[in-house]
Each structure stands twice: as structure tokens, then as C-alpha cells.
N, C-alpha and C. Protein backbone atom coordinates (compact mmCIF):
# COMPACT_ATOMS: atom_id res chain seq x y z
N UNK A 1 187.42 54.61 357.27
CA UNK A 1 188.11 55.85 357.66
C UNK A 1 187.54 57.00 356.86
N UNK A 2 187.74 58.05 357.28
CA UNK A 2 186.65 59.62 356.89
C UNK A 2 188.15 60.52 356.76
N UNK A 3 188.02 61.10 355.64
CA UNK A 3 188.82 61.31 355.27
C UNK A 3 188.33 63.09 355.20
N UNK A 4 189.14 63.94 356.38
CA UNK A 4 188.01 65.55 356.32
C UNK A 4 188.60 66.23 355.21
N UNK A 5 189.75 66.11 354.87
CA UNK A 5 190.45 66.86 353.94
C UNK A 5 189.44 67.16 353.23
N UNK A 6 188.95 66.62 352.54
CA UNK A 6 188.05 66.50 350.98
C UNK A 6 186.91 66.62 351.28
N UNK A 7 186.20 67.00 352.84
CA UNK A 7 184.74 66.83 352.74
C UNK A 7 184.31 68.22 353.30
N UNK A 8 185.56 69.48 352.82
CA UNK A 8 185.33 70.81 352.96
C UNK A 8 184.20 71.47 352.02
N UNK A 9 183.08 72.26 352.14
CA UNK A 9 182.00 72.67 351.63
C UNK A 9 182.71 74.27 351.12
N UNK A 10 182.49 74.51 350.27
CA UNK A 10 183.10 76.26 349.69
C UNK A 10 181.66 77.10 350.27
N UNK A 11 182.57 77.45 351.16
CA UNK A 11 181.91 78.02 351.85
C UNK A 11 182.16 79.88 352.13
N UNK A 12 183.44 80.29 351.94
CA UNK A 12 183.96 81.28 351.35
C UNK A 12 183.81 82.01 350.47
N UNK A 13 183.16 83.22 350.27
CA UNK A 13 183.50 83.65 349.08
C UNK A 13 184.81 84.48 348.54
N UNK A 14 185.05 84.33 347.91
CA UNK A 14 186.86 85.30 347.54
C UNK A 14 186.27 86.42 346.35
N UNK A 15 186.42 87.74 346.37
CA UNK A 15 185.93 88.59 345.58
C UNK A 15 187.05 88.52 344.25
N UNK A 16 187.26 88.54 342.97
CA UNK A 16 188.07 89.05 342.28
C UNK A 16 189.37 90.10 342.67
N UNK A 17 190.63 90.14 342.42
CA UNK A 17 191.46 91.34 342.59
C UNK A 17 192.54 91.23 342.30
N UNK A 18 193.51 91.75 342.11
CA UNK A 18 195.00 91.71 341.35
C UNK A 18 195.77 91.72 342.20
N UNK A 19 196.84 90.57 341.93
CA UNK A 19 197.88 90.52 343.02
C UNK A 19 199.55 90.33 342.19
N UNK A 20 200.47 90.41 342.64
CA UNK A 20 201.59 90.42 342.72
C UNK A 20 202.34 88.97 342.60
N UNK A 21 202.55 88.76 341.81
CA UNK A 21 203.38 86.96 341.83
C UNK A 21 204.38 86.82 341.22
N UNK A 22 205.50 85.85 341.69
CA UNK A 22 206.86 85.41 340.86
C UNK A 22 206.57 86.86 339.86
N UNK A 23 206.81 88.12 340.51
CA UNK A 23 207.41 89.39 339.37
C UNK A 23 206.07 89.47 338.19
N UNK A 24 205.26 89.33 338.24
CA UNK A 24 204.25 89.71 337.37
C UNK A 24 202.64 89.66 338.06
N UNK A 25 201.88 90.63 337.51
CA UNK A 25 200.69 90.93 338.04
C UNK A 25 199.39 90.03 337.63
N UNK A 26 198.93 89.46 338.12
CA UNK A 26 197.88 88.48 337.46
C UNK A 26 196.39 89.18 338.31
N UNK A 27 195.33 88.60 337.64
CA UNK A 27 193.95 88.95 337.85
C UNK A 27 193.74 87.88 338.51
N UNK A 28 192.93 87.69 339.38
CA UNK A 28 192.40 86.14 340.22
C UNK A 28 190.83 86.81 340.40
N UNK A 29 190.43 85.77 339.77
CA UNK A 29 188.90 85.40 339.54
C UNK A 29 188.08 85.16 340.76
N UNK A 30 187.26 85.97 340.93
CA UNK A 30 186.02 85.41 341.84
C UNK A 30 185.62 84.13 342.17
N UNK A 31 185.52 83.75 342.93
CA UNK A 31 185.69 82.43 343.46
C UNK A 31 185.19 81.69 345.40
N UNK A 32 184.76 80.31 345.05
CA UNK A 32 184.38 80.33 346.36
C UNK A 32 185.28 78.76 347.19
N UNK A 33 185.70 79.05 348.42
CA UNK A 33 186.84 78.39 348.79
C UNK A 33 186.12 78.07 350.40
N UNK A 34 186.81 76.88 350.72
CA UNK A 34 186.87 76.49 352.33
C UNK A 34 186.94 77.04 353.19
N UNK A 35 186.04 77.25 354.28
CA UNK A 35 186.61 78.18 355.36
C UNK A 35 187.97 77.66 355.97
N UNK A 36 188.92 79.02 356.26
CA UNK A 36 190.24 78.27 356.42
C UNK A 36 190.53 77.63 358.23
N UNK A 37 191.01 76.11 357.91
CA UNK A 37 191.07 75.25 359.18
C UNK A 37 192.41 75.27 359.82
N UNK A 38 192.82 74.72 360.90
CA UNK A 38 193.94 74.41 360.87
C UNK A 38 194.09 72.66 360.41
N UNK A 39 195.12 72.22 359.71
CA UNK A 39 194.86 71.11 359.22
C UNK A 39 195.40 69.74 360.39
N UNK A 40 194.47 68.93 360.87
CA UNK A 40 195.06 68.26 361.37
C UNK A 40 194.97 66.64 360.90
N UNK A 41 195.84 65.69 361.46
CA UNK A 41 196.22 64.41 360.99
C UNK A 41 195.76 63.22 361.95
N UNK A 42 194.67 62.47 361.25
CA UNK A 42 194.37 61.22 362.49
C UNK A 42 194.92 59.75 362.05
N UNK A 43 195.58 59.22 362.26
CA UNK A 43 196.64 58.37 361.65
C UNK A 43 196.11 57.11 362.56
N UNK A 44 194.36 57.09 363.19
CA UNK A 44 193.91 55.70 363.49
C UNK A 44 193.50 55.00 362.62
């Protein structure tokens, strides 16, 4: 069985920028992420 979850390539890049969370402002780091899927489930 092939499991796609985990065989996502970062393929994304995410630029650095400041966001808003649980009431405090954090910095989020440059970074490169999955293109986003819809997630689906094969349960053969």
C-alpha cells in the first residue's frame, strides 16, 4: 500500500510575514510547503 500523505514534494514557497495568533503576534519564517490538495482516503 502507497501511502500519498507523506510522498508530498515542497513544492511551495511561503515568503516570511507576521501574523496574528491565540492574541499575540508571531514572525513565521520563510519556508517551503506542499502544494495544497484536497485530502483524500483509500481504505483498499
Amino acid at each position: 500500500m502507497h501511502n500519498t500523505l507523506f510522498d508530498k514534494t515542497k513544492s511551495v514557497f511561503v515568503r516570511a510575514y507576521i501574523r496574528f495568533r491565540f492574541g499575540k503576534l508571531e514572525n513565521v519564517c520563510q519556508h517551503w510547503r506542499s502544494f495544497p490538495n484536497q485530502l483524500t482516503f483509500n481504505f483498499d
